[in-house]
N, C-alpha and C. Protein backbone atom coordinates (compact mmCIF):
# COMPACT_ATOMS: atom_id res chain seq x y z
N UNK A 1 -6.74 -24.10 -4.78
CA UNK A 1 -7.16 -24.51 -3.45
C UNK A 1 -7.01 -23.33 -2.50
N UNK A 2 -7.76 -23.13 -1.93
CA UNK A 2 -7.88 -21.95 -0.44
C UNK A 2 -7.60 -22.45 0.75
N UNK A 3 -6.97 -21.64 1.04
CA UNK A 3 -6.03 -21.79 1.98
C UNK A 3 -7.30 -21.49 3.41
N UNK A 4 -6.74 -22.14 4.75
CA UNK A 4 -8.14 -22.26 5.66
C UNK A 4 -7.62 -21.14 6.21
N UNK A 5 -8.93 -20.41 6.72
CA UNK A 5 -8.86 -19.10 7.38
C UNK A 5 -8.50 -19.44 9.16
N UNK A 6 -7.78 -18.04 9.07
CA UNK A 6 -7.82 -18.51 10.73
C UNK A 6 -7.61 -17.37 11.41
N UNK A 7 -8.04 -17.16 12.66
CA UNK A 7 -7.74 -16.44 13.51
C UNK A 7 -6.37 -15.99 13.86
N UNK A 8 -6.00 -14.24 13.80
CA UNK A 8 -5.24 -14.37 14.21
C UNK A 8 -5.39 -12.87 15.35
N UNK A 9 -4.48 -12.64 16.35
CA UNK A 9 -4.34 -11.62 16.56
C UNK A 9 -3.28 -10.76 16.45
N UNK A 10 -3.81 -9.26 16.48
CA UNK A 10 -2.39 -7.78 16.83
C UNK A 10 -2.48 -8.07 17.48
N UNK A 11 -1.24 -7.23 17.65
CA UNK A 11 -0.27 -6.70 18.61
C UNK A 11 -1.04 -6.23 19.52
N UNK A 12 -2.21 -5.04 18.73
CA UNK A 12 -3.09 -4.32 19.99
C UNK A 12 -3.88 -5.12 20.86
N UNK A 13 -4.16 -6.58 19.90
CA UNK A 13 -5.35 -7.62 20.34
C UNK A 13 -6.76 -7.71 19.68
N UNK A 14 -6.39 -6.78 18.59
CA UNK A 14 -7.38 -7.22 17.93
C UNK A 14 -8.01 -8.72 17.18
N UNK A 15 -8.97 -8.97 16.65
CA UNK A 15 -9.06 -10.50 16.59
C UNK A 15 -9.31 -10.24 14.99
N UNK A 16 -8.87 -10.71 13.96
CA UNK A 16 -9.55 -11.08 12.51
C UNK A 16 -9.09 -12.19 11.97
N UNK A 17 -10.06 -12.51 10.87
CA UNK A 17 -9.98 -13.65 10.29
C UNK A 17 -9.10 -13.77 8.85
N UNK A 18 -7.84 -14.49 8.79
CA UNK A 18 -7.02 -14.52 7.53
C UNK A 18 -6.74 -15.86 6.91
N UNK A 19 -6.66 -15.65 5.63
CA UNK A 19 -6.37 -17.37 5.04
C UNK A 19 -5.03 -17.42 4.44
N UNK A 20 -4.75 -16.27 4.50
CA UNK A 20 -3.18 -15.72 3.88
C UNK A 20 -1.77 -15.56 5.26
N UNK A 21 -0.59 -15.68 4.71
CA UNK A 21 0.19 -15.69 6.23
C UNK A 21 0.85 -13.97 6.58
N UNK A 22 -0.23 -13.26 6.10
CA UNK A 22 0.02 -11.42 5.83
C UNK A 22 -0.53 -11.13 7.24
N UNK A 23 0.48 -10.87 7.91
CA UNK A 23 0.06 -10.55 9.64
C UNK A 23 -0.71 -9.10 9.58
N UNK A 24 -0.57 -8.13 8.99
CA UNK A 24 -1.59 -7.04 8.24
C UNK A 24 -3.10 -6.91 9.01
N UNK A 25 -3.51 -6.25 10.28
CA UNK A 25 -4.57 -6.67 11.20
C UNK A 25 -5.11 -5.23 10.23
N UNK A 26 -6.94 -5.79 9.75
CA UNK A 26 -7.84 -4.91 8.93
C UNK A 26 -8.02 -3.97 9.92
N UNK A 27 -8.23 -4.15 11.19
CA UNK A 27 -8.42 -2.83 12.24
C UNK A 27 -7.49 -1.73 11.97
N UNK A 28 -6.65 -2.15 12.43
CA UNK A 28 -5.23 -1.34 12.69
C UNK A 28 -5.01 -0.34 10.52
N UNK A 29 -5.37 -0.99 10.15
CA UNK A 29 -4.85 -0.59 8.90
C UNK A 29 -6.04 0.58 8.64
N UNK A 30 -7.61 0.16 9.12
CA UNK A 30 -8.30 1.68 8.88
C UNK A 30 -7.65 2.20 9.92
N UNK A 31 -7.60 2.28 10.73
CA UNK A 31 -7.39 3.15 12.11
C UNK A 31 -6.08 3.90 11.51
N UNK A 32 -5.51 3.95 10.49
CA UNK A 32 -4.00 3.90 10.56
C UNK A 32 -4.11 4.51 8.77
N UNK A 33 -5.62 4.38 8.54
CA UNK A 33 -5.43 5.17 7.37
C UNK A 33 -5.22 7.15 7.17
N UNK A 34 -4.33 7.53 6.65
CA UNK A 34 -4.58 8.88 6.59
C UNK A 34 -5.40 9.74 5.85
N UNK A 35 -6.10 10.57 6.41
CA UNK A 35 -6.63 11.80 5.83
C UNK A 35 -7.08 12.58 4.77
N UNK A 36 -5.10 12.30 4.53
CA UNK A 36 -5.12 13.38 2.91
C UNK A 36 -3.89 12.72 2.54
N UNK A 37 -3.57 13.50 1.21
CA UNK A 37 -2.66 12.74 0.57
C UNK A 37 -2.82 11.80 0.18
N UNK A 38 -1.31 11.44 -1.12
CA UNK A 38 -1.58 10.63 -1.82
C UNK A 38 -1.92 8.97 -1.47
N UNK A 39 -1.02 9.09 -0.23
CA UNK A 39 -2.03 7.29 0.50
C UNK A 39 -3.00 7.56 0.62
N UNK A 40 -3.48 8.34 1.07
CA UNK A 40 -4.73 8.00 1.72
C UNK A 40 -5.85 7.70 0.88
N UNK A 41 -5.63 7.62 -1.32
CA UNK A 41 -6.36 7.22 -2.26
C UNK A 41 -6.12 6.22 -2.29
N UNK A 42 -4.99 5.83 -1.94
CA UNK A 42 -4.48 4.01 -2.03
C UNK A 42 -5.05 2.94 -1.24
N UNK A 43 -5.46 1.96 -1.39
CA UNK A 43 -5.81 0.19 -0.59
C UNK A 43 -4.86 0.44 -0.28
N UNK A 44 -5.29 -0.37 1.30
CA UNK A 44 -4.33 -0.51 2.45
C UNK A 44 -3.21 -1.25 1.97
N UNK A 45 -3.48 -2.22 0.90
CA UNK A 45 -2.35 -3.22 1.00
C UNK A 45 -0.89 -2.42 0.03
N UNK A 46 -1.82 -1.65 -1.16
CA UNK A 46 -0.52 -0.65 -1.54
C UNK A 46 0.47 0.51 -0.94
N UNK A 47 -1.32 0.65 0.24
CA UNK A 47 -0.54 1.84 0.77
C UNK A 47 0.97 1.21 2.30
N UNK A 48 0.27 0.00 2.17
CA UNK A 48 1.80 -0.60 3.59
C UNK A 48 2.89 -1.22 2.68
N UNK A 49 2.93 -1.18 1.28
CA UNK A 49 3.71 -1.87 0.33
C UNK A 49 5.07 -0.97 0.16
N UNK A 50 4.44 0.86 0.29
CA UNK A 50 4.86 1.58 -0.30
C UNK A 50 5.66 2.10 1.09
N UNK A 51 4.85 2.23 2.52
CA UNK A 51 5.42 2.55 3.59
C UNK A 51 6.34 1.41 3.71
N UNK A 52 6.61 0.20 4.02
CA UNK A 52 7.22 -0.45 4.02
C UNK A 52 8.77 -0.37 3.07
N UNK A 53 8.67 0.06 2.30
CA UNK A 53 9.75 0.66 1.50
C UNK A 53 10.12 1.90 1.97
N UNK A 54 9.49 2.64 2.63
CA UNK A 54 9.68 4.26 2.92
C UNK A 54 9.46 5.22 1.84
N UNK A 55 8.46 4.69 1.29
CA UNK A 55 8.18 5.93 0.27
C UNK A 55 7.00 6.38 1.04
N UNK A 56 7.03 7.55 1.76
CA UNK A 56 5.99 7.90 2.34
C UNK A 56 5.78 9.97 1.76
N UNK A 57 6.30 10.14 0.69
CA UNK A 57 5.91 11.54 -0.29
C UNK A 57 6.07 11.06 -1.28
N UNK A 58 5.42 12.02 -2.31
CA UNK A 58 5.57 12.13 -3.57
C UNK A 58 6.97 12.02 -4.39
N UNK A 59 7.59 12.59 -3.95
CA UNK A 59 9.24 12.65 -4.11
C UNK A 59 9.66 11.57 -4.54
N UNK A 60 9.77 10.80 -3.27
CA UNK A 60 9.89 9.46 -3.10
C UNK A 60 9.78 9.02 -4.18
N UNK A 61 8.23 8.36 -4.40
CA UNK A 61 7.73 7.76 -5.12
C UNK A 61 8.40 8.11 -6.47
N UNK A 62 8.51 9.30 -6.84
CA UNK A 62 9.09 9.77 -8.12
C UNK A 62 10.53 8.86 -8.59
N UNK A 63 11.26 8.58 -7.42
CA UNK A 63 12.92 7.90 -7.95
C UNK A 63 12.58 6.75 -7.85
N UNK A 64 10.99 6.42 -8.54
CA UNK A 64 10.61 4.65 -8.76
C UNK A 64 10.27 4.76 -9.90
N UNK A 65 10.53 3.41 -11.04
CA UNK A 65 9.90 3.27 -11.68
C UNK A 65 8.88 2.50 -11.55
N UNK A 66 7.67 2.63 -13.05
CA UNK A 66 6.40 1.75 -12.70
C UNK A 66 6.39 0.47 -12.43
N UNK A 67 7.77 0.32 -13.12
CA UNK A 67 8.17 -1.42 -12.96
C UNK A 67 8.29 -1.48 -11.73
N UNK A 68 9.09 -0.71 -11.26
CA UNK A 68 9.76 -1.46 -9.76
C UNK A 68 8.78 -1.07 -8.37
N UNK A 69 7.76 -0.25 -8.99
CA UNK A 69 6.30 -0.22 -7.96
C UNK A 69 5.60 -0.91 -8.35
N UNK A 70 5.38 -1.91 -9.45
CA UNK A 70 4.59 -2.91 -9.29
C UNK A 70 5.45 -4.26 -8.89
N UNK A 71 6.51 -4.40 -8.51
CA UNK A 71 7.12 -5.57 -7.85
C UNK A 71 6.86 -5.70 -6.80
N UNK A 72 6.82 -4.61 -5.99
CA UNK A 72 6.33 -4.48 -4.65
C UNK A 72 4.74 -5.32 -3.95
N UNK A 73 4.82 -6.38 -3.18
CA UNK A 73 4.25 -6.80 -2.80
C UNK A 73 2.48 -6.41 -2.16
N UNK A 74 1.65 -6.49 -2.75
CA UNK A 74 0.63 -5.48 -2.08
C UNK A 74 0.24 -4.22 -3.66
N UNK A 75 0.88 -3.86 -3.88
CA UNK A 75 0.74 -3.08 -5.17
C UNK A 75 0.57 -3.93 -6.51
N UNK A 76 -0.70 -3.46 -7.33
CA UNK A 76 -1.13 -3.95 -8.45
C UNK A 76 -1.34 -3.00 -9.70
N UNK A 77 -1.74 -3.41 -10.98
CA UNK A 77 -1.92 -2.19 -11.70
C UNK A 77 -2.62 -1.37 -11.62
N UNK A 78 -3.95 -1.65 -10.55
CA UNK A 78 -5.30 -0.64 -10.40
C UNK A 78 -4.44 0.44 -9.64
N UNK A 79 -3.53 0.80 -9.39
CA UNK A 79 -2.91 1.70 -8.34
C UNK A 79 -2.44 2.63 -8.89
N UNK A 80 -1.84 2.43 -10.07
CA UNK A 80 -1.07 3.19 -10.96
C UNK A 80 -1.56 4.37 -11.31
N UNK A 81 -2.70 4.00 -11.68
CA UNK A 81 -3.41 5.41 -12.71
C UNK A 81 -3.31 6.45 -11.16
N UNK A 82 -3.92 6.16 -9.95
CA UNK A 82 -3.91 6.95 -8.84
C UNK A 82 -2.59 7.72 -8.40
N UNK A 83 -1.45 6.63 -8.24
CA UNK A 83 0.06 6.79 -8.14
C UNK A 83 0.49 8.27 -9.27
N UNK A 84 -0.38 8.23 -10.64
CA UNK A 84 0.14 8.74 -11.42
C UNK A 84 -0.40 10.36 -11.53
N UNK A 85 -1.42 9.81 -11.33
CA UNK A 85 -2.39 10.97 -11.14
C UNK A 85 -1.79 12.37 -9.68
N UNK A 86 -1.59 11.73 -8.85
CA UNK A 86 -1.18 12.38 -7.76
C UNK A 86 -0.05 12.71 -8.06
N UNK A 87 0.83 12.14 -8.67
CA UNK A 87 2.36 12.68 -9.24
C UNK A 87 2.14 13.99 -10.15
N UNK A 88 1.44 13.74 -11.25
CA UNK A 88 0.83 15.06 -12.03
C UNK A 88 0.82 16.02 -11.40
N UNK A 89 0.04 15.79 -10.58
CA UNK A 89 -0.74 17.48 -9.99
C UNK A 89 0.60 18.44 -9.15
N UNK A 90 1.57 17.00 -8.65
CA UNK A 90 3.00 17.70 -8.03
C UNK A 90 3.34 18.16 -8.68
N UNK A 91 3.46 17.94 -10.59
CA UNK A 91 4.50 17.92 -11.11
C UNK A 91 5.39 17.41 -11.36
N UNK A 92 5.20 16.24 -10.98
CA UNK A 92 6.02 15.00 -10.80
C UNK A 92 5.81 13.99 -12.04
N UNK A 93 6.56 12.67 -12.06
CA UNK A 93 6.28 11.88 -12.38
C UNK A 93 6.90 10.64 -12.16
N UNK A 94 6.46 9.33 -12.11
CA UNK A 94 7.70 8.40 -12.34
C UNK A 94 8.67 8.34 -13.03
N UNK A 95 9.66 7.95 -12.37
CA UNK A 95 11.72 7.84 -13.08
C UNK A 95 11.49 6.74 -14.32
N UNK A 96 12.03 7.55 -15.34
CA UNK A 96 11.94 6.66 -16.57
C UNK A 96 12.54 5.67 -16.32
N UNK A 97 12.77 4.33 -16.77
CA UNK A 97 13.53 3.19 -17.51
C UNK A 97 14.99 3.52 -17.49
């Protein structure tokens, strides 16, 4: 069953339509997308999964495992190969098990 959509607004006042209770305004999240770097390959919803934790470098991300970045709310397996990929090129990788 689907849940009924509804209006909600930001903070800024923006207006969109959600059926989910993820206060997450689609404006604010392009407006708020970065540039370069490794978020900025990520969906919004992985990439506020991961800020929300404070993994906001590579580093970071590295003292996670894959397990415990896919627990994270907003993050799925399509993310990984990207997550992993961008770790590579640091030199990096995810923290084993």
């Amino acid at each position: 069953m689907m849940a009924d959509k509804k209006i909600k607004v930001c903070e800024k006042g923006h207006e969109f339509v959600k059926s989910s209770d993820c206060p997450s305004c689609p404006i604010c999240e392009k407006e708020n997308k970065p540039d370069s770097g490794f978020l900025s390959k990520l969906s919004s919803p992985a990439r506020s999964a991961l800020l929300h934790e404070g993994i906001d470098t590579l580093t970071k991300l590295s003292t996670y495992t894959e397990k415990e970045i896919l627990k994270l709310h907003g993050v799925g397996p399509a993310s990984l190969p990207t997550m992993r990929a961008s770790l590579v090129e640091a030199g990096l990788s995810f923290k084993e098990k």
